[in-house]
N, C-alpha and C. Protein backbone atom coordinates (compact mmCIF):
# COMPACT_ATOMS: atom_id res chain seq x y z
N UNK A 1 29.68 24.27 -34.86
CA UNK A 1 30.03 23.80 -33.53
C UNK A 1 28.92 22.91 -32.95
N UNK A 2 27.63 23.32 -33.19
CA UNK A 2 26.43 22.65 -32.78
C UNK A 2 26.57 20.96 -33.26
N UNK A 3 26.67 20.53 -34.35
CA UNK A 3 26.90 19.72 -35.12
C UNK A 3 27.90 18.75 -34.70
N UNK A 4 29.34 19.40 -34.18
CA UNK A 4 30.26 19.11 -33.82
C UNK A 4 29.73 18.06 -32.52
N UNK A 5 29.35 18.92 -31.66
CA UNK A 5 29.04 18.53 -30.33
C UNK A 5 27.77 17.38 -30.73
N UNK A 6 26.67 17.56 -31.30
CA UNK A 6 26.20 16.40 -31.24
C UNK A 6 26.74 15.05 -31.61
N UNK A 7 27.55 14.90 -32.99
CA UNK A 7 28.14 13.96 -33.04
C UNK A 7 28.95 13.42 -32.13
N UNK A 8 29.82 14.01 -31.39
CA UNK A 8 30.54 14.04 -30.37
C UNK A 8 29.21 13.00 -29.32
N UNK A 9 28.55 13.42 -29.23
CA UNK A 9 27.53 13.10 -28.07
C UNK A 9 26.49 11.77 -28.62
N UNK A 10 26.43 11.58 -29.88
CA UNK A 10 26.07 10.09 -30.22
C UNK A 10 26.92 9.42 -30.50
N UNK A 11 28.28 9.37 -30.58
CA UNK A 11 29.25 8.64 -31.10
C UNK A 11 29.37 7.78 -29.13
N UNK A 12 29.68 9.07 -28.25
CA UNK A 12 29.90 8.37 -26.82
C UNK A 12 28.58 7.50 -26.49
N UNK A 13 27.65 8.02 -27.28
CA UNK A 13 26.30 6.49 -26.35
C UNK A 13 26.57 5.75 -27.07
N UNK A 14 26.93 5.37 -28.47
CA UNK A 14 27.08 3.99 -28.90
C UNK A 14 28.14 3.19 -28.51
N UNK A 15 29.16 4.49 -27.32
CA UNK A 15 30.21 3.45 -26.77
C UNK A 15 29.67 3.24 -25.12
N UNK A 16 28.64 3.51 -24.54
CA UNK A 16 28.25 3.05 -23.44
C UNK A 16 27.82 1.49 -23.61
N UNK A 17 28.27 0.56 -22.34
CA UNK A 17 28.51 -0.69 -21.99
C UNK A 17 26.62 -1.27 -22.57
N UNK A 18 26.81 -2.02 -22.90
CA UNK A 18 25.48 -3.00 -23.10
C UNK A 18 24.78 -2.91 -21.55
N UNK A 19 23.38 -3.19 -21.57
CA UNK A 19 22.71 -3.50 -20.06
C UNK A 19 22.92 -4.89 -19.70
N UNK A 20 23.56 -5.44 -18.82
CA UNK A 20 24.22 -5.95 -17.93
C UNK A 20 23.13 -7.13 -17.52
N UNK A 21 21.92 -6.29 -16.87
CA UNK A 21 21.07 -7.08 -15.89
C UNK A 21 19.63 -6.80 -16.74
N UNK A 22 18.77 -7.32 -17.90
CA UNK A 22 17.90 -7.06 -18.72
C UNK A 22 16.69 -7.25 -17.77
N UNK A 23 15.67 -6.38 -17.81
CA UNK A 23 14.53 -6.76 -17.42
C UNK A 23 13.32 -7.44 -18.33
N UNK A 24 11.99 -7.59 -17.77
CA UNK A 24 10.83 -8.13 -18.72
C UNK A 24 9.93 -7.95 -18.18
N UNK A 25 8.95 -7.73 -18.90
CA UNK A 25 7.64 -7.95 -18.50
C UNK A 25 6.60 -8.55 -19.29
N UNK A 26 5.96 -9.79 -18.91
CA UNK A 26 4.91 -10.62 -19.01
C UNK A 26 3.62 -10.82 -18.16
N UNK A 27 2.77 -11.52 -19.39
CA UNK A 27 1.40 -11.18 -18.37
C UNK A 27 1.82 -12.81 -17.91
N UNK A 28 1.35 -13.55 -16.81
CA UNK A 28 1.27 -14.65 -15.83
C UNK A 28 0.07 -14.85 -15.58
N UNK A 29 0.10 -16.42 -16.03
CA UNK A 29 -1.38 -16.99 -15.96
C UNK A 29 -0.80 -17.64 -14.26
N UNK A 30 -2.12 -17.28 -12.73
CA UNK A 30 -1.76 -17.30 -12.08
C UNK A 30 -2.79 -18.35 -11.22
N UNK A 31 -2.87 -18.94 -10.65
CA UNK A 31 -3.84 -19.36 -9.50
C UNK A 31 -4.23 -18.06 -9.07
N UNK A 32 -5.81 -18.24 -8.54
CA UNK A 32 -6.52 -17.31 -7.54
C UNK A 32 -5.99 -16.72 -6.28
N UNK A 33 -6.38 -15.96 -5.97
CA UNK A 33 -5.97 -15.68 -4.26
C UNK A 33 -7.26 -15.31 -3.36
N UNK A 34 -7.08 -15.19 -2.52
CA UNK A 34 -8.20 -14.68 -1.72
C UNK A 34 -7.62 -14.00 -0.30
N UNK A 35 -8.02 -11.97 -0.11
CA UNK A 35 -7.49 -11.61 0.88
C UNK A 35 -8.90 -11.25 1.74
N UNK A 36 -8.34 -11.36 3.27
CA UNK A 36 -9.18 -10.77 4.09
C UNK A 36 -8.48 -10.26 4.94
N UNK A 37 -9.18 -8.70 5.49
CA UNK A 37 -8.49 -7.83 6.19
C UNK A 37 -9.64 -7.34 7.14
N UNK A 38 -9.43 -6.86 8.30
CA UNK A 38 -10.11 -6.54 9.56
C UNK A 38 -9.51 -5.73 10.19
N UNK A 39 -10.11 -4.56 10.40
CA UNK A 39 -9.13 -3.42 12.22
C UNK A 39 -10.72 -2.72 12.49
N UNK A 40 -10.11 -1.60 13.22
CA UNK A 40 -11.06 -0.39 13.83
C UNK A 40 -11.27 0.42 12.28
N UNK A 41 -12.16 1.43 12.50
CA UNK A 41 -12.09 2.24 11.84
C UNK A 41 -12.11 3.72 12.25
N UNK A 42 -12.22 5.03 11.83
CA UNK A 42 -12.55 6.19 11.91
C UNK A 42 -13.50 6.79 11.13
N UNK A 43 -14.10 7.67 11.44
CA UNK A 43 -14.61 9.03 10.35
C UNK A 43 -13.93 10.15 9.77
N UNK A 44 -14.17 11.23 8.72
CA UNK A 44 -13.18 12.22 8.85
C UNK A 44 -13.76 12.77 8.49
N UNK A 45 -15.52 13.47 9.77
CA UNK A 45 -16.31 14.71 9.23
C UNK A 45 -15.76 15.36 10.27
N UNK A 46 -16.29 16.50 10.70
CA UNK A 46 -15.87 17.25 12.21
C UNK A 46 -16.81 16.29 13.45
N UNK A 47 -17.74 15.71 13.36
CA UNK A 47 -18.14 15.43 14.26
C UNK A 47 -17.41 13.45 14.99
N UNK A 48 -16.68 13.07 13.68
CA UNK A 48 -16.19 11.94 14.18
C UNK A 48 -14.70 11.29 14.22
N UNK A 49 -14.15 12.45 13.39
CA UNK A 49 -12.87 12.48 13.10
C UNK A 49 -12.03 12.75 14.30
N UNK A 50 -11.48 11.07 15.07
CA UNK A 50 -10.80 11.67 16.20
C UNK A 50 -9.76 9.83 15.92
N UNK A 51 -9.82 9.05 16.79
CA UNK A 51 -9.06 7.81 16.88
C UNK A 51 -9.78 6.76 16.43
N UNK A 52 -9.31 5.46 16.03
CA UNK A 52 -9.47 4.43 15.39
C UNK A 52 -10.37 3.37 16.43
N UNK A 53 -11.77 4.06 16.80
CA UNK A 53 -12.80 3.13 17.93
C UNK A 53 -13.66 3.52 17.53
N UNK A 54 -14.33 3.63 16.74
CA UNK A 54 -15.85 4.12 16.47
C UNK A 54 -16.33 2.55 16.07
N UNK A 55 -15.51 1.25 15.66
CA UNK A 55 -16.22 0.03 15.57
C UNK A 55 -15.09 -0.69 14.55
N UNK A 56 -15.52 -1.60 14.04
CA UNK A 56 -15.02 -2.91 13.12
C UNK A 56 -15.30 -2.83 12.05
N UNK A 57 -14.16 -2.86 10.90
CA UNK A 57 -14.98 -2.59 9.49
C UNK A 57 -14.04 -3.65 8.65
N UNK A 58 -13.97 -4.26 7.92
CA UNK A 58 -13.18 -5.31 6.78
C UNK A 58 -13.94 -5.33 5.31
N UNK A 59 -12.42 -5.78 4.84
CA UNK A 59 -13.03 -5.84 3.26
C UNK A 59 -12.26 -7.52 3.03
N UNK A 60 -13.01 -8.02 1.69
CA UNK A 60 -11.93 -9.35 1.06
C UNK A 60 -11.65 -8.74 -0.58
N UNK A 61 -11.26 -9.96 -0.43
CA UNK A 61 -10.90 -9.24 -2.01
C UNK A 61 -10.69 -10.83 -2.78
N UNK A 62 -10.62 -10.61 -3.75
CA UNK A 62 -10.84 -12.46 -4.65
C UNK A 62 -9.96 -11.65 -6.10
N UNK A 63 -8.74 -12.03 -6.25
CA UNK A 63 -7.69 -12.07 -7.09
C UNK A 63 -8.04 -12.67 -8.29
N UNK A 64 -8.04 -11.72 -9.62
CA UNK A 64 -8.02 -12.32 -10.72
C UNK A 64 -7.03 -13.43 -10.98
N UNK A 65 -7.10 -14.48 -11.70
CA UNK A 65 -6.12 -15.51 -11.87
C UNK A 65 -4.83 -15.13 -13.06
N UNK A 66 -4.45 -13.69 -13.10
CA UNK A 66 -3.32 -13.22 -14.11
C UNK A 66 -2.95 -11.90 -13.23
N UNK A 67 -1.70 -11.62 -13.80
CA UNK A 67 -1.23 -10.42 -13.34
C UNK A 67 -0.41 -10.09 -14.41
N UNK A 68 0.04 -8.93 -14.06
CA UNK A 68 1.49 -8.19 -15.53
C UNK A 68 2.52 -8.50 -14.59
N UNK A 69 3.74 -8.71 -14.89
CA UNK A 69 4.73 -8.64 -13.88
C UNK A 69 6.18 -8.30 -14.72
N UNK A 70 6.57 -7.65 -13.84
CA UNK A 70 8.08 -6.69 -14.41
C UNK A 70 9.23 -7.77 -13.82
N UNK A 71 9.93 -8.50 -13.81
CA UNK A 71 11.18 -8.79 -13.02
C UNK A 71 12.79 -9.11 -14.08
N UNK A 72 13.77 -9.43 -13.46
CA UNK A 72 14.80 -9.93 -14.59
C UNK A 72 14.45 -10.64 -15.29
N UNK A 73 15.15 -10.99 -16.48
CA UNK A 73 14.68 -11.64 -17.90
C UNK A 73 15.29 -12.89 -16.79
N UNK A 74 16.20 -13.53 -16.62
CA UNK A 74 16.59 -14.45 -16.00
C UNK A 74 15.41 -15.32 -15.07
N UNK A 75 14.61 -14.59 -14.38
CA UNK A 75 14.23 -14.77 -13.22
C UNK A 75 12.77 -15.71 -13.74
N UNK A 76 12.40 -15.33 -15.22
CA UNK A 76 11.35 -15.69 -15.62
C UNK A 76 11.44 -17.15 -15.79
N UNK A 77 12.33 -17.90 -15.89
CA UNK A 77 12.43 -18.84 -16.51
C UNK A 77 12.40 -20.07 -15.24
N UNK A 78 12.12 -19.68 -14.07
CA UNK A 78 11.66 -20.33 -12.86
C UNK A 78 10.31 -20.59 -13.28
N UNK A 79 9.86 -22.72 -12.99
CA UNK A 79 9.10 -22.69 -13.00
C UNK A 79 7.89 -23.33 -11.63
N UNK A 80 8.66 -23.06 -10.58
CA UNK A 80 8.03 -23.14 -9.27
C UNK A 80 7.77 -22.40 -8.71
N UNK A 81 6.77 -22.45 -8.14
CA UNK A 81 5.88 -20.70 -7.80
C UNK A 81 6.31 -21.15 -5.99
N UNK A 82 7.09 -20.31 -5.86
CA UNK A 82 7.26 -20.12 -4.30
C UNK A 82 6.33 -19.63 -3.33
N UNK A 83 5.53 -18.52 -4.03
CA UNK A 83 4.90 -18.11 -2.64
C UNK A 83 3.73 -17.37 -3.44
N UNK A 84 2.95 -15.98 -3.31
CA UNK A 84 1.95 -15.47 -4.21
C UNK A 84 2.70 -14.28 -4.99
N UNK A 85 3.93 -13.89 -4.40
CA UNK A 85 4.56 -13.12 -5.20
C UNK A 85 5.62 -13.66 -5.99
N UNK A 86 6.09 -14.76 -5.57
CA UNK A 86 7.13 -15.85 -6.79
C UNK A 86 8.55 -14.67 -6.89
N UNK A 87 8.65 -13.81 -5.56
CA UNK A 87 9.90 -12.81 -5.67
C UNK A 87 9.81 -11.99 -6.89
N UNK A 88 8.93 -11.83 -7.53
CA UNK A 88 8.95 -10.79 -8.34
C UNK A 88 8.94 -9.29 -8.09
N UNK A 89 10.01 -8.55 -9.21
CA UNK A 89 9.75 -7.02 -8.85
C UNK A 89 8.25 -6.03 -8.68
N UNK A 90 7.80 -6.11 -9.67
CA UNK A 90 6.94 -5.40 -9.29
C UNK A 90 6.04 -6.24 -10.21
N UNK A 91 4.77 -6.21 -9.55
CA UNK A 91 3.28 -6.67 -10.23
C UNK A 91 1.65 -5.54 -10.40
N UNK A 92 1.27 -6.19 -11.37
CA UNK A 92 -0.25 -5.47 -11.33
C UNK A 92 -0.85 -6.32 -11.25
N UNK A 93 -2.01 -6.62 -10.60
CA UNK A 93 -3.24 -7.55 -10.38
C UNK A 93 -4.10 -7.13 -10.28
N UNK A 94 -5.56 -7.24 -10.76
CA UNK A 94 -6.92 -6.84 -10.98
C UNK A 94 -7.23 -7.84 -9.51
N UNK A 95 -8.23 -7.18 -9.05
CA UNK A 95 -9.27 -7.85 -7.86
C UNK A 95 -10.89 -7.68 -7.97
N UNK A 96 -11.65 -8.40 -7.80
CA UNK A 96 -12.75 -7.74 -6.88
C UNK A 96 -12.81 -7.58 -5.52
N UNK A 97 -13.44 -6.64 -4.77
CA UNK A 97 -13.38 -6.48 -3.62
C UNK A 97 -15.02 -6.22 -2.87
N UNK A 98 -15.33 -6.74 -2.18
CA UNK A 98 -16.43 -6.33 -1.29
C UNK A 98 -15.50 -5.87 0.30
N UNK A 99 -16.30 -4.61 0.66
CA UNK A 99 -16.20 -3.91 2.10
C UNK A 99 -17.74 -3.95 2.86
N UNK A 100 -17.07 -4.47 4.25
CA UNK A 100 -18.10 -4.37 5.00
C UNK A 100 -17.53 -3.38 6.40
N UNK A 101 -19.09 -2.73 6.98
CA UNK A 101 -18.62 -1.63 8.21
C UNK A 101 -20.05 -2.32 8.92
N UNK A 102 -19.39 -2.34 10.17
CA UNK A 102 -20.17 -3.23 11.85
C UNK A 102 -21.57 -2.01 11.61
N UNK A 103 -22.17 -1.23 10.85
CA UNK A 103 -22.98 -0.90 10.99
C UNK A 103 -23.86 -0.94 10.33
N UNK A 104 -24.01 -2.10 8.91
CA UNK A 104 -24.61 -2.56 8.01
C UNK A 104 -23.91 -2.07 6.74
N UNK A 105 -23.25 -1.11 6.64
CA UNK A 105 -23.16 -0.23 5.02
C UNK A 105 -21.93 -1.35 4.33
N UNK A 106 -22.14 -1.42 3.18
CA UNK A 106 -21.25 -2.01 2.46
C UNK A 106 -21.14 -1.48 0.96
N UNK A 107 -19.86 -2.26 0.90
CA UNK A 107 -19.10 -1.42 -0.84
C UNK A 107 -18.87 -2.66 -1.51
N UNK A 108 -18.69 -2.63 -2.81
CA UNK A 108 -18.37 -3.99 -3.88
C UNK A 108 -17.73 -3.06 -5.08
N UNK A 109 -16.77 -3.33 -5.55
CA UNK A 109 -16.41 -3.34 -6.55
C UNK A 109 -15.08 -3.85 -7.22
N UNK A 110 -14.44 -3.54 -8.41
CA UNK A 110 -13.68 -3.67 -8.89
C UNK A 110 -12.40 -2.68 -8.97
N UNK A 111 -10.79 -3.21 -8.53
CA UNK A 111 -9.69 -2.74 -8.41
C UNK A 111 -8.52 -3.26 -9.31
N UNK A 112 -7.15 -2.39 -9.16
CA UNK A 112 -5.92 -2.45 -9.35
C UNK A 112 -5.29 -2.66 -8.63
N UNK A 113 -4.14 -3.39 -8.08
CA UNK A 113 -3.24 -3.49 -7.05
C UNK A 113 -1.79 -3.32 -7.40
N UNK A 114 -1.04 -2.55 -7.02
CA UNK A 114 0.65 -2.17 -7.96
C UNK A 114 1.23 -3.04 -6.46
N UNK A 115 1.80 -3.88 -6.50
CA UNK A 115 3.16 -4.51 -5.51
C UNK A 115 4.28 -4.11 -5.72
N UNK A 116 5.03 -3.48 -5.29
CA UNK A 116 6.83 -3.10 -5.08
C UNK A 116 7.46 -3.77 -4.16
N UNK A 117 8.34 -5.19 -4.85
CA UNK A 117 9.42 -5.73 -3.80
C UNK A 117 10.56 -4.43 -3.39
N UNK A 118 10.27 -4.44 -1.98
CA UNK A 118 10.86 -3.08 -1.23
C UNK A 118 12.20 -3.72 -0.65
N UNK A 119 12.13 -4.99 -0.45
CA UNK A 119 13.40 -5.70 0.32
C UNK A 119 13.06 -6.70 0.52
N UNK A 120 13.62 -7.76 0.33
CA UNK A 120 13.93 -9.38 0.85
C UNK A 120 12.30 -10.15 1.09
N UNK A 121 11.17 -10.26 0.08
CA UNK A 121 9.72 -10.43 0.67
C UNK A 121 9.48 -9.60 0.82
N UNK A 122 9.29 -8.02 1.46
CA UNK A 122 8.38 -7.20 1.56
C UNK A 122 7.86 -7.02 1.02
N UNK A 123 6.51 -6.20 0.69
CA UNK A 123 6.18 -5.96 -0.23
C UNK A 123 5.14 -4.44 0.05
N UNK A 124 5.98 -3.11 -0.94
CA UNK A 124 4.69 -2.19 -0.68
C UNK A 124 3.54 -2.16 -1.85
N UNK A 125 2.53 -2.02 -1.21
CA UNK A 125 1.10 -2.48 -1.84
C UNK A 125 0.08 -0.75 -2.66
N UNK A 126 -0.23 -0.35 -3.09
CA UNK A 126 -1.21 0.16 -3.52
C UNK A 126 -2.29 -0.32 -4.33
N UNK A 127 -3.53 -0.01 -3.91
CA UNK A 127 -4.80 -0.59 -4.65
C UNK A 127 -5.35 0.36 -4.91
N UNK A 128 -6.06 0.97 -5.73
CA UNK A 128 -7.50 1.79 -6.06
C UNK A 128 -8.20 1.07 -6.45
N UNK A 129 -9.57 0.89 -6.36
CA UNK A 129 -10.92 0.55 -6.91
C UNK A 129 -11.65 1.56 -6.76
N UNK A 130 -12.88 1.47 -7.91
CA UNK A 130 -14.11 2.07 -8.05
C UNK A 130 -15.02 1.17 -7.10
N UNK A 131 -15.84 1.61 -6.21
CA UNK A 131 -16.70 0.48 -5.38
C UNK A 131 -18.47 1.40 -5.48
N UNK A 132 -19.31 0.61 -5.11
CA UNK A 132 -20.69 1.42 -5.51
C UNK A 132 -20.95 1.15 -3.34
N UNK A 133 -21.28 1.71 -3.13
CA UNK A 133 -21.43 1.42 -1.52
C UNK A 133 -23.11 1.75 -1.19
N UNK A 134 -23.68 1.02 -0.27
CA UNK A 134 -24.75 0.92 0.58
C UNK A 134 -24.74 1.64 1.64
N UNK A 135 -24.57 2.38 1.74
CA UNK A 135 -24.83 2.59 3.16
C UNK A 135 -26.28 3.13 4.25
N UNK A 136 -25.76 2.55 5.28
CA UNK A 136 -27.06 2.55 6.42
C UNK A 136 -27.39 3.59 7.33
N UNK A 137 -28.43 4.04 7.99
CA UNK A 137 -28.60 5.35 8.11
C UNK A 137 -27.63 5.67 9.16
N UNK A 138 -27.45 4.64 9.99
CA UNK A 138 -26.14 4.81 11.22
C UNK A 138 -24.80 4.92 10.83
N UNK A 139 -24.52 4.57 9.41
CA UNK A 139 -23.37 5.35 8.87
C UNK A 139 -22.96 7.06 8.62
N UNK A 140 -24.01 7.54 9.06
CA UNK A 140 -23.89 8.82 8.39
C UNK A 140 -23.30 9.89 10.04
N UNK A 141 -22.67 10.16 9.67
CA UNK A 141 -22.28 11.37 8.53
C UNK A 141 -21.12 11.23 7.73
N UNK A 142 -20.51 9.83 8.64
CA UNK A 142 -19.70 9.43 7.06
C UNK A 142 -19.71 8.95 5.74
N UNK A 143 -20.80 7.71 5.67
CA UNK A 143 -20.75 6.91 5.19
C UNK A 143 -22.07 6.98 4.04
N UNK A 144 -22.25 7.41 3.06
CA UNK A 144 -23.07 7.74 1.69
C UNK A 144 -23.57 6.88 0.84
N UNK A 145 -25.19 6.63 0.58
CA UNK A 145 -24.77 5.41 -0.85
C UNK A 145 -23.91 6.60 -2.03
N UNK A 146 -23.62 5.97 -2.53
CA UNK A 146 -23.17 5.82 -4.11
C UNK A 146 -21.91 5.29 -4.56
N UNK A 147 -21.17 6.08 -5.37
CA UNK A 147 -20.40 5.63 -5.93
C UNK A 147 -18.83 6.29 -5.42
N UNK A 148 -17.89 5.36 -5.05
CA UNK A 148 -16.53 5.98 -4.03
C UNK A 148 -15.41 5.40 -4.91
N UNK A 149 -14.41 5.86 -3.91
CA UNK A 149 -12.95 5.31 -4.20
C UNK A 149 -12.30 4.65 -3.48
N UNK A 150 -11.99 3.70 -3.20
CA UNK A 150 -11.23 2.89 -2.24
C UNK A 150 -9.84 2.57 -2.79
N UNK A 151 -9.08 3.21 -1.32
CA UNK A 151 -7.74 2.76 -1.50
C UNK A 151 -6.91 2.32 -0.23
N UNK A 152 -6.46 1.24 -0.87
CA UNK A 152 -5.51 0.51 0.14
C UNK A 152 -3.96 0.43 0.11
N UNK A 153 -3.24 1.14 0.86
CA UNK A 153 -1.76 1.26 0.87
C UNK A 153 -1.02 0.26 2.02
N UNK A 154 -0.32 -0.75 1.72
CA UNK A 154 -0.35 -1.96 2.67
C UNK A 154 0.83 -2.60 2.73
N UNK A 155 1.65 -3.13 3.71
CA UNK A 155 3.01 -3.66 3.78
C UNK A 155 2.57 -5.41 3.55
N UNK A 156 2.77 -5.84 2.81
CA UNK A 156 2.93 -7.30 2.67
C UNK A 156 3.88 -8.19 2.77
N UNK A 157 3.93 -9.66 3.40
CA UNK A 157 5.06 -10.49 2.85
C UNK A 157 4.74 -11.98 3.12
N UNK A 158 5.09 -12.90 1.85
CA UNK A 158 4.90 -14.22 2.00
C UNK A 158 5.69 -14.69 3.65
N UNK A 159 4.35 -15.98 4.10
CA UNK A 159 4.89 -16.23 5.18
C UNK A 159 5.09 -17.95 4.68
N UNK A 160 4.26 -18.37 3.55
CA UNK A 160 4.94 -19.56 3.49
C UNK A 160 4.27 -19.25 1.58
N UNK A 161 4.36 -20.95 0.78
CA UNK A 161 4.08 -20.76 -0.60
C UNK A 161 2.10 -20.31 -0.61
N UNK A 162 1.56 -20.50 0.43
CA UNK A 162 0.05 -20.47 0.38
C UNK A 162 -0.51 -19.11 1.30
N UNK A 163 0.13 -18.42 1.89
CA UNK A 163 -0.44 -17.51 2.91
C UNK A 163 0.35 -16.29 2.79
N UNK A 164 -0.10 -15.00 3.16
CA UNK A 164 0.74 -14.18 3.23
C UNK A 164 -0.05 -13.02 3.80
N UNK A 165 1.07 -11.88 4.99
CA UNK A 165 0.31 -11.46 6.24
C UNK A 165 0.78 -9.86 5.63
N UNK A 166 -0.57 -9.33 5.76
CA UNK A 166 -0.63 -7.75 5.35
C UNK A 166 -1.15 -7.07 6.65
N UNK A 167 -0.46 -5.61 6.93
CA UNK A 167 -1.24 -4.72 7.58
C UNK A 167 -1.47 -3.56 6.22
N UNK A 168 -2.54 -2.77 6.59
CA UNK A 168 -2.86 -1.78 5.88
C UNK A 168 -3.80 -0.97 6.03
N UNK A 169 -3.68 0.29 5.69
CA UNK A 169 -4.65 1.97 5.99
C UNK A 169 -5.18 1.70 4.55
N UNK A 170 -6.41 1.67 4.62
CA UNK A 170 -7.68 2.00 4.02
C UNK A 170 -8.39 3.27 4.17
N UNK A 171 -8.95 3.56 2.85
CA UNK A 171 -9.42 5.65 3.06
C UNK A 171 -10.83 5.05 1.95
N UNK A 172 -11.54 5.29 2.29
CA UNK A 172 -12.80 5.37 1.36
C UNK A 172 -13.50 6.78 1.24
N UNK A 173 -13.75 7.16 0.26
CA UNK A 173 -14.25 8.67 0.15
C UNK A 173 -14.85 8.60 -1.18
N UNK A 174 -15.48 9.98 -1.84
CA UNK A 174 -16.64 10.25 -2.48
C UNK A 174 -15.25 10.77 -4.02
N UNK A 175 -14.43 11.02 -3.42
CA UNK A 175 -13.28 11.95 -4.66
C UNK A 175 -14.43 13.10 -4.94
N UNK A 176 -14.91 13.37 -4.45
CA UNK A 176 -15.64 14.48 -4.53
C UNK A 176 -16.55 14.61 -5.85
N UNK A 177 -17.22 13.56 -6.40
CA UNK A 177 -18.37 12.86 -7.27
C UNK A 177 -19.36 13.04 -7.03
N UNK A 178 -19.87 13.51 -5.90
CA UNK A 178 -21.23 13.82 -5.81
C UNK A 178 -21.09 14.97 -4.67
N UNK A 179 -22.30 15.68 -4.16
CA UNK A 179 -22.47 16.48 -2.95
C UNK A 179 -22.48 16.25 -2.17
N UNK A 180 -22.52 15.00 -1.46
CA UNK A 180 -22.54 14.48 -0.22
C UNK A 180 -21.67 13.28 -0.63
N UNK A 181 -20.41 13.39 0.56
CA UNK A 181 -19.34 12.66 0.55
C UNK A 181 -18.92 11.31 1.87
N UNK A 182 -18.68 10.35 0.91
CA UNK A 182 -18.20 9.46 2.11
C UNK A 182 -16.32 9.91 2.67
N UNK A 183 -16.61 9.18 3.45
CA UNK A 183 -14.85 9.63 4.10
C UNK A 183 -14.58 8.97 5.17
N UNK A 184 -14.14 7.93 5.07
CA UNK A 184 -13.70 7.08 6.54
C UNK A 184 -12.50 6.02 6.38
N UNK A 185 -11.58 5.90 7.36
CA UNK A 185 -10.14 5.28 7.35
C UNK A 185 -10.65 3.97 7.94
N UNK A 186 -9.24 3.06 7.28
CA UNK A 186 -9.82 1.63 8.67
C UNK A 186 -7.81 1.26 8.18
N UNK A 187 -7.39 1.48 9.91
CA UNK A 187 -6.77 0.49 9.77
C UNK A 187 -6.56 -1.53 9.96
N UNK A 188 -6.22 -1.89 8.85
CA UNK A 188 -6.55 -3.66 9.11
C UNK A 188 -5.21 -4.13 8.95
N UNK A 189 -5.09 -5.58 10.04
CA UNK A 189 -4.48 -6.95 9.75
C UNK A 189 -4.78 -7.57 8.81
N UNK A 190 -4.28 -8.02 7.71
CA UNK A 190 -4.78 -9.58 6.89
C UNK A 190 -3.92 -10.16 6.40
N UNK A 191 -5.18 -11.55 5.64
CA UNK A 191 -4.36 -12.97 5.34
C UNK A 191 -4.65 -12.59 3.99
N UNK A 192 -3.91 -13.52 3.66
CA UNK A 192 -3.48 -13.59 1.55
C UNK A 192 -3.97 -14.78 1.58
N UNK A 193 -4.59 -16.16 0.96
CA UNK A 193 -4.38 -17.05 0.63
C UNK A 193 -4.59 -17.27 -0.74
N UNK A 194 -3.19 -18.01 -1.26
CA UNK A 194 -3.01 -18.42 -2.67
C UNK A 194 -3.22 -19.95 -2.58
N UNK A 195 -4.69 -19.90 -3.70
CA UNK A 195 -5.11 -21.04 -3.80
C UNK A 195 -3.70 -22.42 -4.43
């Protein structure tokens, strides 16, 4: 009976319909970009962890010139780049990033960025990077040298083929890598520009 039923059960997938709408994914040799982002920030020890006014903090970021990108097999064969996302489904892009905080401390390093077309141009954003950070003695009790995690979760969308306007919550912290931990939010406005 066992036997029975499996055949039974590979005979019906070799009669399921062909895929219809094929996808792909290729790596894309891309022009540069360059983002900059700016808001308030917070802390999140007990002594500072309250609303987004403790000061001004921004990061940029400078876009590797390739990405991986997933979209329809169809879709690839466009060869005018509309905007920095070119309507594609989903992308990976490498960055570098430097962060700066209004109180001298700063971070540099190297990231990932995942894009999800969410609807019509939108775009939801995740980044992680590894960053090595500076920080100044008026950073503390948030703000730690060494080595952190930065992540940026961010709504994006082309506003023309060269620019494109992001808000996004930023969390920098220690991932718990050493004994003394950084930990501070920033929400920011920013610009995209695709060279």
């Amino acid at each position: 009976m066992r036997y029975f039923l499996l055949t039974i059960f590979i005979i019906g997938l070799t009669k399921l319909p062909a895929q219809s709408v094929a996808g792909k994914m290729k790596l894309e040799i891309t022009r540069a970009k360059i983002g900059v982002n700016v808001g308030p920030y917070r802390g999140r020890t007990q002594e500072t962890n309250g609303p987004f006014d403790q000061g001004v903090s921004g990061f940029s970021q400078i876009y590797f010139p390739f990405q991986l990108a997933v979209d329809y097999r169809k879709n690839f064969n466009d060869s005018i780049v509309t905007n920095e996302y070119n309507n594609r489904v989903f992308l990976i892009r490498p960055s570098a990033l430097f962060h700066y905080v209004d109180n001298g401390s700063m971070a540099f390093g190297l990231g990932t960025q995942f894009s999800f077309l969410i609807w019509k141009e939108f775009y939801f954003e995740y980044q992680i990077s590894g960053v090595y950070l500076e920080a100044n003695k008026s950073g503390a009790p948030d703000l730690y040298d060494g080595f952190n995690l930065h992540h940026i979760v961010s709504l994006s969308k082309p506003i023309s083929r060269h620019f494109s306007l992001a808000t996004s919550l930023v969390h920098l912290s220690g991932a718990g890598l050493s004994g003394t931990v950084s930990n501070q939010d920033v929400i920011t406005l920013g610009l995209k520009w695709n060279l």
